[in-house]
C-alpha atoms as a PDB file:
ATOM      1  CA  UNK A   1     -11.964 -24.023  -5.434  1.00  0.00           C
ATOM      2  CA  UNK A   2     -11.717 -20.682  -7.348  1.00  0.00           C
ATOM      3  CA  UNK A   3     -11.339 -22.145 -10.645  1.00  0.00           C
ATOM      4  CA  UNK A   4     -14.456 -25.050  -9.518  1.00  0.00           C
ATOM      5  CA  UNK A   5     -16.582 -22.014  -8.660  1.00  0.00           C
ATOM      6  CA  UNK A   6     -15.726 -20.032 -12.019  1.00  0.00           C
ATOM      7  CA  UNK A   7     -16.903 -23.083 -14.108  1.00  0.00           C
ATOM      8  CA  UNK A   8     -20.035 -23.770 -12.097  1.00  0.00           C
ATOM      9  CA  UNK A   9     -21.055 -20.033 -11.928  1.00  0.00           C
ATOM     10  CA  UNK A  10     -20.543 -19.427 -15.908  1.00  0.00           C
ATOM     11  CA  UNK A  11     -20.355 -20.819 -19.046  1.00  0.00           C
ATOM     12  CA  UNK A  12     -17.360 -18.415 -19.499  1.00  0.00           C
ATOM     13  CA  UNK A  13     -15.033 -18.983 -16.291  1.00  0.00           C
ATOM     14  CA  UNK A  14     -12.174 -17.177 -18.018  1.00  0.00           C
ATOM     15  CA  UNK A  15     -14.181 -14.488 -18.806  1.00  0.00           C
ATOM     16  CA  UNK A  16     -16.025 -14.708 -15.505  1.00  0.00           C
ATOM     17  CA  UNK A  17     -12.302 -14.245 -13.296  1.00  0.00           C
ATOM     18  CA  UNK A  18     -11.556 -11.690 -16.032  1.00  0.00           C
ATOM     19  CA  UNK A  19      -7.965 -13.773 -16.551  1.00  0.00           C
ATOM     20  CA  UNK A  20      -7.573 -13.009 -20.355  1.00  0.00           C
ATOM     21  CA  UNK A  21      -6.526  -9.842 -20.213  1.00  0.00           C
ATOM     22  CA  UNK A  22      -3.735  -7.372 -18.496  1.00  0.00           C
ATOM     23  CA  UNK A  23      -4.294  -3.197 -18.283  1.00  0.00           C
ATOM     24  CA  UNK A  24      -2.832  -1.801 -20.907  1.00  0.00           C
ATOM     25  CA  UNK A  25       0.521   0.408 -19.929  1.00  0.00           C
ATOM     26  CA  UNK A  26       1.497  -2.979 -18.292  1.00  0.00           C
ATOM     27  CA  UNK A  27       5.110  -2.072 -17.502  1.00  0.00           C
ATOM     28  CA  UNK A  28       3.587   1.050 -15.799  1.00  0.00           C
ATOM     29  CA  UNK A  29       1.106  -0.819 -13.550  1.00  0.00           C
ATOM     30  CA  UNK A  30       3.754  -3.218 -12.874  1.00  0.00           C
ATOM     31  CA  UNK A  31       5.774  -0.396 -11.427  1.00  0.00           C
ATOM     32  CA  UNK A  32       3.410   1.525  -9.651  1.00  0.00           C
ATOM     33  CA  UNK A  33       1.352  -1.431  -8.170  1.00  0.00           C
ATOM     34  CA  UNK A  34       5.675  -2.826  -6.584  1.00  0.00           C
ATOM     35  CA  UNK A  35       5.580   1.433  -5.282  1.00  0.00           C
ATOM     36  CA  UNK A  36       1.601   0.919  -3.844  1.00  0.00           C
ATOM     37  CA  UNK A  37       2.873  -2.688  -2.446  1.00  0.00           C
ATOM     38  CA  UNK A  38       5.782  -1.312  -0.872  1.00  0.00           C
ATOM     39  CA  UNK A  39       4.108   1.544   0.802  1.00  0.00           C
ATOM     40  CA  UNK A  40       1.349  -0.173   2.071  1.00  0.00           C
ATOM     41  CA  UNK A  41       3.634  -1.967   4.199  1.00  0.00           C
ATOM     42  CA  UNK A  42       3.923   1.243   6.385  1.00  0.00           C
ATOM     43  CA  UNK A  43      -0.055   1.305   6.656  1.00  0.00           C
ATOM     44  CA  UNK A  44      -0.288  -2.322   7.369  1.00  0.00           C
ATOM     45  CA  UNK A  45       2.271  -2.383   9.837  1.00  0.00           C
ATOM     46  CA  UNK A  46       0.566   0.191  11.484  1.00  0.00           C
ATOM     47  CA  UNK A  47      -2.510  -1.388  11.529  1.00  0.00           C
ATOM     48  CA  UNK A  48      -0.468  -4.355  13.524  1.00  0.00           C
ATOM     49  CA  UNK A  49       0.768  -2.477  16.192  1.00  0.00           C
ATOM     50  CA  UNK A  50      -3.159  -0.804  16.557  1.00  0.00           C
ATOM     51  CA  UNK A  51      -4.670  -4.796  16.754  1.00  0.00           C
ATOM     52  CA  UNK A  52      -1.540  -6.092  19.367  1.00  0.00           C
ATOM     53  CA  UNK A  53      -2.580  -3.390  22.051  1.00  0.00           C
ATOM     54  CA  UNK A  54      -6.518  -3.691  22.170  1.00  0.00           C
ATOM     55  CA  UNK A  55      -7.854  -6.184  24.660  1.00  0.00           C
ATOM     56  CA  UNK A  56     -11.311  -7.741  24.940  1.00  0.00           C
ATOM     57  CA  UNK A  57     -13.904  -7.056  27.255  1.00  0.00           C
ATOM     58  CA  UNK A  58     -14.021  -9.678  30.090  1.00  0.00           C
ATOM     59  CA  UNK A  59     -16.969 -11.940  29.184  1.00  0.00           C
ATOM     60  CA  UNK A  60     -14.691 -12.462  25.631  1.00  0.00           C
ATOM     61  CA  UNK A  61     -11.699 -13.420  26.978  1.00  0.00           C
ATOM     62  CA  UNK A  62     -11.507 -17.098  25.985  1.00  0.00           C
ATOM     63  CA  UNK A  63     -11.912 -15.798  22.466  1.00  0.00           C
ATOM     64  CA  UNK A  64      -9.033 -13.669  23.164  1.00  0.00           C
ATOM     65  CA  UNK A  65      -7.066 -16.566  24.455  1.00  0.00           C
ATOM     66  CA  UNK A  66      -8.092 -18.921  21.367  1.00  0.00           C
ATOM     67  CA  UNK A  67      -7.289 -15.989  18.493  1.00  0.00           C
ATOM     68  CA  UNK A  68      -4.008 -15.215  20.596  1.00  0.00           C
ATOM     69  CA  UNK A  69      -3.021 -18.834  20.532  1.00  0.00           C
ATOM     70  CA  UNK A  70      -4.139 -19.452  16.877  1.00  0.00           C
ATOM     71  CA  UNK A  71      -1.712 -16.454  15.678  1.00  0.00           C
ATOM     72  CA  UNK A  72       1.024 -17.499  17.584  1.00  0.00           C
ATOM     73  CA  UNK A  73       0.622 -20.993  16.338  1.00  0.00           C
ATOM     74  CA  UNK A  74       0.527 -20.021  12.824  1.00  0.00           C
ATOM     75  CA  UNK A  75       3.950 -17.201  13.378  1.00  0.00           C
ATOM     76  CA  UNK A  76       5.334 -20.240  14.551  1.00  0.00           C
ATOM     77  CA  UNK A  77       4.681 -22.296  11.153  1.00  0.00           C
ATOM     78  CA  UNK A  78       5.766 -19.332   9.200  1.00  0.00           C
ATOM     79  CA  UNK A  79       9.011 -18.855  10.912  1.00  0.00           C
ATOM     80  CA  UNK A  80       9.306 -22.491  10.238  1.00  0.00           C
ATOM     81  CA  UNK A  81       9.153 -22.084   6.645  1.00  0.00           C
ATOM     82  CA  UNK A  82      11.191 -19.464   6.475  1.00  0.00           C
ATOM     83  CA  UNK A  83      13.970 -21.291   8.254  1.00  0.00           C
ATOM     84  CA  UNK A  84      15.758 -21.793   3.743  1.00  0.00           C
ATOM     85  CA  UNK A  85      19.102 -22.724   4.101  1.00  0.00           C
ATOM     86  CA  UNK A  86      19.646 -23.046   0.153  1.00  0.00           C
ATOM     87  CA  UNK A  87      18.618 -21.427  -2.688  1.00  0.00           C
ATOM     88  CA  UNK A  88      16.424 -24.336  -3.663  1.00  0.00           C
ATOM     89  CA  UNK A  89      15.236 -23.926  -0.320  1.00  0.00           C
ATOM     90  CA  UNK A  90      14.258 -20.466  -1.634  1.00  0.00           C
ATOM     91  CA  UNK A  91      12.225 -21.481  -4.564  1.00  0.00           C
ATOM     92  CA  UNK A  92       9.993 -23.967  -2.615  1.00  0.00           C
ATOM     93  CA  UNK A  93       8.970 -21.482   0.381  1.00  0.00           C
ATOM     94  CA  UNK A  94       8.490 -18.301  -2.024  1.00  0.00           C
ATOM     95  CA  UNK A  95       6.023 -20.785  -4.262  1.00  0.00           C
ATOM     96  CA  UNK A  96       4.267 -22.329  -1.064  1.00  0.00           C
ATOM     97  CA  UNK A  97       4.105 -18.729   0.895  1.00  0.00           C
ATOM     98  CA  UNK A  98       3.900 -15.994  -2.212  1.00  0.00           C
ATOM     99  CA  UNK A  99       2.714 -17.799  -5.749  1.00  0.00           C
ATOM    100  CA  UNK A 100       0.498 -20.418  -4.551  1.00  0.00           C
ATOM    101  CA  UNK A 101      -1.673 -18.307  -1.953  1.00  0.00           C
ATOM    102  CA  UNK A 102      -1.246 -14.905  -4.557  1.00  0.00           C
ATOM    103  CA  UNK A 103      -2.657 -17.356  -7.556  1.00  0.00           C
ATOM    104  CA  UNK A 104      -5.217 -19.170  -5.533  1.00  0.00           C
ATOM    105  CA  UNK A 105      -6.588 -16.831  -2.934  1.00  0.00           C
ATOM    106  CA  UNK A 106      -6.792 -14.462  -5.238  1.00  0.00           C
ATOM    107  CA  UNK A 107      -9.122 -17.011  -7.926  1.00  0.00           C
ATOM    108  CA  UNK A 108     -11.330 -17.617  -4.906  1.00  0.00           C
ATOM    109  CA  UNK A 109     -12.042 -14.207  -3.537  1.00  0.00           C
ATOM    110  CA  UNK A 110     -11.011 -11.423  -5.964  1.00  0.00           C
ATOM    111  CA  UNK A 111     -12.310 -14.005  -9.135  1.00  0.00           C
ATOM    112  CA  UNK A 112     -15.029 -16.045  -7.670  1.00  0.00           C
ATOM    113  CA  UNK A 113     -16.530 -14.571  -4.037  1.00  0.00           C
ATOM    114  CA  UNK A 114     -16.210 -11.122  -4.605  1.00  0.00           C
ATOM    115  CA  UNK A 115     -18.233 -10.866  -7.792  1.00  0.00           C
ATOM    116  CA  UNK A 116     -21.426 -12.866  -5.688  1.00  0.00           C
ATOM    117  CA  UNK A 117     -21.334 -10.640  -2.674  1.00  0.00           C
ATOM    118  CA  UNK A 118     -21.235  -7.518  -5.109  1.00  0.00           C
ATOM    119  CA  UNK A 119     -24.565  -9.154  -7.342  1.00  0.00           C
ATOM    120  CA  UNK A 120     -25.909  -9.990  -4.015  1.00  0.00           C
ATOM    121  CA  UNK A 121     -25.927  -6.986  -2.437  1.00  0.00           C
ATOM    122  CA  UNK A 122     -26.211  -5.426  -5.330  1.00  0.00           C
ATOM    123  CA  UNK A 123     -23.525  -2.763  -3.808  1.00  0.00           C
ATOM    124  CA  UNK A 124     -19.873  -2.631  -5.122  1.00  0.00           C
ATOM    125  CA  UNK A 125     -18.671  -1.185  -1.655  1.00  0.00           C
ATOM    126  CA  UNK A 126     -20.591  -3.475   0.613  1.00  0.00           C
ATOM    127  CA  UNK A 127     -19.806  -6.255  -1.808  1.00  0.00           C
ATOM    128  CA  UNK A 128     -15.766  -5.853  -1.211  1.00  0.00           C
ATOM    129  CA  UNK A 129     -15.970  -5.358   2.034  1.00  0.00           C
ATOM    130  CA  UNK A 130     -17.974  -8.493   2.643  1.00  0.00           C
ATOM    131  CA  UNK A 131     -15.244  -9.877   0.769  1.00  0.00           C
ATOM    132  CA  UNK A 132     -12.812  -8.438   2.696  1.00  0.00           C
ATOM    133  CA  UNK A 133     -14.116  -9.203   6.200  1.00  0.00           C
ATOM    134  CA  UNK A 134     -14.231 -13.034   5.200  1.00  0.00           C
ATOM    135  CA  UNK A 135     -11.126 -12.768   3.671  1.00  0.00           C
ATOM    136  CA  UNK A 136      -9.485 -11.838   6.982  1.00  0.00           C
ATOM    137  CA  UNK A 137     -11.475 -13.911   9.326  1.00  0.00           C
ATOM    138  CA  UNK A 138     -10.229 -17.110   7.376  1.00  0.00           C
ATOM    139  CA  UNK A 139      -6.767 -16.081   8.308  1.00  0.00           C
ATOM    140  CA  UNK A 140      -7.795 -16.555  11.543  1.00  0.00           C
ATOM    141  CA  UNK A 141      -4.379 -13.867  13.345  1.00  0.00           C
ATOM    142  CA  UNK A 142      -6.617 -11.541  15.428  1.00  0.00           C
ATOM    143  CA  UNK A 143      -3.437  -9.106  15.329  1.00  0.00           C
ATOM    144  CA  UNK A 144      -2.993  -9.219  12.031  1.00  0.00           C
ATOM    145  CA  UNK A 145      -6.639  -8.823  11.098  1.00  0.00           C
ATOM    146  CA  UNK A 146      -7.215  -5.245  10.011  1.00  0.00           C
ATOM    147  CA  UNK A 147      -4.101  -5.369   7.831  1.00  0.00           C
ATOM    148  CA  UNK A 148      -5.442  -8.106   6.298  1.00  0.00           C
ATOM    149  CA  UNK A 149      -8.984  -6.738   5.638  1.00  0.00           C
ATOM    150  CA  UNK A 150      -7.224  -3.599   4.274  1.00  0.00           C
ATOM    151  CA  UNK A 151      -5.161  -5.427   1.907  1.00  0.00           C
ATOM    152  CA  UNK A 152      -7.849  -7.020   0.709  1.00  0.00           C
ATOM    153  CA  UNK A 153     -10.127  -4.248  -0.188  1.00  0.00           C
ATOM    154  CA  UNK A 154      -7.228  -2.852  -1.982  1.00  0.00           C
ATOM    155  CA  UNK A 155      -6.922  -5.694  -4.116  1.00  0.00           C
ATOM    156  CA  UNK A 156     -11.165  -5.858  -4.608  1.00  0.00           C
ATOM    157  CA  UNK A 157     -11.001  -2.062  -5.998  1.00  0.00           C
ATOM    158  CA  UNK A 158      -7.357  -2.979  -8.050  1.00  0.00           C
ATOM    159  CA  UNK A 159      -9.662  -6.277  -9.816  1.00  0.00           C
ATOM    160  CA  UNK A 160     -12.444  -3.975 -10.220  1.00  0.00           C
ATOM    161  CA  UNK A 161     -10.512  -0.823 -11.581  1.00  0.00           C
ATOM    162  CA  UNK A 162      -8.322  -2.884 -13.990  1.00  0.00           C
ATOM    163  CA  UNK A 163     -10.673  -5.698 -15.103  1.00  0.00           C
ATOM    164  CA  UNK A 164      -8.016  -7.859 -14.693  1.00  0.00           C
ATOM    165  CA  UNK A 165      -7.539 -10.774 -11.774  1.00  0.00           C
ATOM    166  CA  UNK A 166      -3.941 -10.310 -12.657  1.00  0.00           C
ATOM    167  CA  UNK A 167      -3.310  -7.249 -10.970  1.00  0.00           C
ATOM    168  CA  UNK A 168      -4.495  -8.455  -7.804  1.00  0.00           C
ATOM    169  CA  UNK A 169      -2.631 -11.372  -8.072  1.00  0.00           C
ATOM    170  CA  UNK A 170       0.349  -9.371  -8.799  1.00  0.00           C
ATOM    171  CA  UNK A 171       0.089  -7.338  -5.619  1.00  0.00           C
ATOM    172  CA  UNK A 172      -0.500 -10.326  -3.360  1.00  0.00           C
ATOM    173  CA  UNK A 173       2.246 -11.696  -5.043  1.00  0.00           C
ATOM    174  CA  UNK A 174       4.846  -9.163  -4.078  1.00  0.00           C
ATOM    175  CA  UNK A 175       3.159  -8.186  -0.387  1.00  0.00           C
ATOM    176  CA  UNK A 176       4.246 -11.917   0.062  1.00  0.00           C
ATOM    177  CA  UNK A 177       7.027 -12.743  -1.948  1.00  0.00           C
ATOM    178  CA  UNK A 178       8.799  -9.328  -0.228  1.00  0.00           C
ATOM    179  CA  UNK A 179       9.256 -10.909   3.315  1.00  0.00           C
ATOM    180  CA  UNK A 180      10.523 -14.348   1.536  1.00  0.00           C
ATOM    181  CA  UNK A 181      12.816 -12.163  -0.557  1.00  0.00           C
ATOM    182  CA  UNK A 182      13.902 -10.199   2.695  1.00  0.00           C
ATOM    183  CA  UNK A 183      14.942 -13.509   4.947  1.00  0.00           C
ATOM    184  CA  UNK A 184      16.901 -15.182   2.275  1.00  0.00           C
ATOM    185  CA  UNK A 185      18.802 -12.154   0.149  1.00  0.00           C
ATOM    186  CA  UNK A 186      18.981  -9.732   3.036  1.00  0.00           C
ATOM    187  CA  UNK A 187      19.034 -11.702   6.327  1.00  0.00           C
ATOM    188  CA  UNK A 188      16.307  -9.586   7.631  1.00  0.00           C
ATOM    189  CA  UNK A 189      15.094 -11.586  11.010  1.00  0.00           C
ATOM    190  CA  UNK A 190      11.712 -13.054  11.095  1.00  0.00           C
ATOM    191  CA  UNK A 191      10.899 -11.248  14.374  1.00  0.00           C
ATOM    192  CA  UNK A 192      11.512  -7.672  12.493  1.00  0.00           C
ATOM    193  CA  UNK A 193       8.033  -7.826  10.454  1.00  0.00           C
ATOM    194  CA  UNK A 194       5.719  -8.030  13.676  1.00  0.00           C
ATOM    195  CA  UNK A 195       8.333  -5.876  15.833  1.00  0.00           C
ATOM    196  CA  UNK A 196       5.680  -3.206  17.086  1.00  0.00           C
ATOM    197  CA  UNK A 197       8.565  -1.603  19.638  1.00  0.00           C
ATOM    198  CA  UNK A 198      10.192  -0.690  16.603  1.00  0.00           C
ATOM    199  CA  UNK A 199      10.280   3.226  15.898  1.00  0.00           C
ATOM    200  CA  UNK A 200      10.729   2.908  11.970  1.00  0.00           C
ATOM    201  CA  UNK A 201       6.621   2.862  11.308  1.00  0.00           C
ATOM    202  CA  UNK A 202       6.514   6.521  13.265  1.00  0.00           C
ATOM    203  CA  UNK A 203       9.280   7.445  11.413  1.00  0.00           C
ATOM    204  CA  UNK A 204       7.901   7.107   7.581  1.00  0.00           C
ATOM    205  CA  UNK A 205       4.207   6.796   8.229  1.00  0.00           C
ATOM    206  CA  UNK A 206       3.309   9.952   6.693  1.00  0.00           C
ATOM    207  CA  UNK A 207       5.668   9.527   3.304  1.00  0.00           C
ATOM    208  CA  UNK A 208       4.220   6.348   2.833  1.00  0.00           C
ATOM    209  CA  UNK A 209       0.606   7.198   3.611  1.00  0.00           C
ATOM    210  CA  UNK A 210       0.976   9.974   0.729  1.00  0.00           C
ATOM    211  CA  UNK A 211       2.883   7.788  -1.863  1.00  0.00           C
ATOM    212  CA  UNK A 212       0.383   5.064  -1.199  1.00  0.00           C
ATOM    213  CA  UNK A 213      -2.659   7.032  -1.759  1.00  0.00           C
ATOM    214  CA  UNK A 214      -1.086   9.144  -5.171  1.00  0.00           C
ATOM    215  CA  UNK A 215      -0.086   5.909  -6.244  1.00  0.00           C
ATOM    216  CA  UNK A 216      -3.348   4.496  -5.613  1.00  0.00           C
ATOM    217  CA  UNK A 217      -5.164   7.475  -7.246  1.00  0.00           C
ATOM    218  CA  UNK A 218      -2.227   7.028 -10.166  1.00  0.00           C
ATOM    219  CA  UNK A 219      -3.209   3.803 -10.772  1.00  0.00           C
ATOM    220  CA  UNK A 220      -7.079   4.200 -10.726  1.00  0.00           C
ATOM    221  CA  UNK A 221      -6.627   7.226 -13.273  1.00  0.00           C
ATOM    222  CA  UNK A 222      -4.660   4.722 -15.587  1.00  0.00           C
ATOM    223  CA  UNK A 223      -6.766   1.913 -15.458  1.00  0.00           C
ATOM    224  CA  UNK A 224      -9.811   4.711 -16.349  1.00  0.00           C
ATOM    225  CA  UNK A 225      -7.632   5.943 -19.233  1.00  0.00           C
ATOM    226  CA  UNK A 226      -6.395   2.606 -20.622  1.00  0.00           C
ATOM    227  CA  UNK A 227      -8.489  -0.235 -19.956  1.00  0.00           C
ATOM    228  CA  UNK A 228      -7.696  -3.762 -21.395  1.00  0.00           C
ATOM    229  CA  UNK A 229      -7.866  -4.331 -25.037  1.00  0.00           C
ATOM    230  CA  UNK A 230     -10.991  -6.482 -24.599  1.00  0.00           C
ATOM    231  CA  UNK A 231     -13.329  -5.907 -22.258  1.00  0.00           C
ATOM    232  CA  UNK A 232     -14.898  -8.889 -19.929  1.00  0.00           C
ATOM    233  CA  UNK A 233     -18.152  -9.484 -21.799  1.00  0.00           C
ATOM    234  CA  UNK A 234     -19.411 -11.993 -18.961  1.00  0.00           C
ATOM    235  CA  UNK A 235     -18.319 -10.457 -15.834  1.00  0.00           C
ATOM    236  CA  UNK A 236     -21.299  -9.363 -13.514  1.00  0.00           C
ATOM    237  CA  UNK A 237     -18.832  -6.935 -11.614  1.00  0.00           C
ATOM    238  CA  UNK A 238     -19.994  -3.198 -13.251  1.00  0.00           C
ATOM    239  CA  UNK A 239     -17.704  -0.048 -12.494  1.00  0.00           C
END
């Protein structure tokens, strides 16, 4: 769909998903964007154990019952997949649950929807969090929901800072690919990741909220200093 919407919407869909080019420093972003990944996971966790303990007013409860019952259905499908019993077994879940939804969710929304909602409402903050709020509402895991929105306006300012869709990519990429990499090298249970008794969030919240926001500051400085070597002639998306 993203790449169908970047032809239709330009006569330059390369240019238009700004996928020519990579920040320059590219070892360096690759780095710090693993550290801002990594880091976030303290944030997002948090956000988790925020969603799992609010409760909906009475006349809502049905739609408490259906998003409760959607999220469990789809932790049940994940835990599924992530059932890899070979190394082959490996490979296929980290392309179906890390490359494929990295490469193509990130076409769609960070290439394709979030450049519309910003020339629509001709507002680069409204415009990514537009983005961000559809982004997590398609996920449809109520608990999960806020991380999700804040991942995703993470990844709108990283594809506007860089003017690169690679970036984003890159960090949706390794936010998935980490939990894949964590059940099959380091026999980390399933359970663990949405384990809000557990005391480690409390524990590291504060490190990781600082080294997530210099890192996020460290990246937007070097993306300012040393944009890509050609700029995206075509893109309506303006810093």
């Amino acid at each position: 769909p993203g790449l169908l919407g970047a032809y239709l919407l330009s006569r330059y869909p390369s240019d238009y998903l700004q996928i020519n080019d990579f920040p320059r420093k590219g070892m360096v972003v690759v780095v710090m964007i693993l550290v801002l990944t990594l880091s976030g996971t303290i944030i997002s966790d948090s956000l988790y154990r925020f969603s799992s303990e609010l409760t909906f007013p009475d006349f809502l409860g049905w739609l408490e019952e259906y998003t409760r019952s959607s999220e469990a259905q789809i932790s049940e499908q994940i835990k599924g997949f992530l059932q890899m019993h070979s190394f082959m077994d490996f490979l296929k879940v980290f392309v179906i649950m890390a490359l494929l939804p990295a490469v193509c969710e990130e076409t769609l929304f960070r290439g394709v929807v979030q450049p519309l909602f910003i020339k629509g409402f001709r507002n680069v903050p409204i415009g990514i969090l537009v983005t961000s709020l559809t982004f997590a509402a398609l996920h449809m895991q109520f608990n999960s929901f806020l991380s999700i929105m804040a991942l995703s306006v993470v990844l709108g300012y990283l594809k506007l800072w860089s003017k690169s869709l690679w970036v984003p990519v890159l960090m949706h990429l390794i936010n998935n690919g980490a939990i894949v990499i964590a059940v099959y090298f380091f026999d980390v249970p399933v359970d663990e990741f949405n384990d809000t008794s557990s005391e480690w969030q409390s524990i590291y919240f504060w490190p990781g909220i600082l080294i997530f926001i210099g890192t996020l500051v460290g990246l937007r400085y070097l993306m300012k200093k040393y944009p890509p070597a050609a700029y995206d002639d075509h893109a309506v998306e303006q810093d």
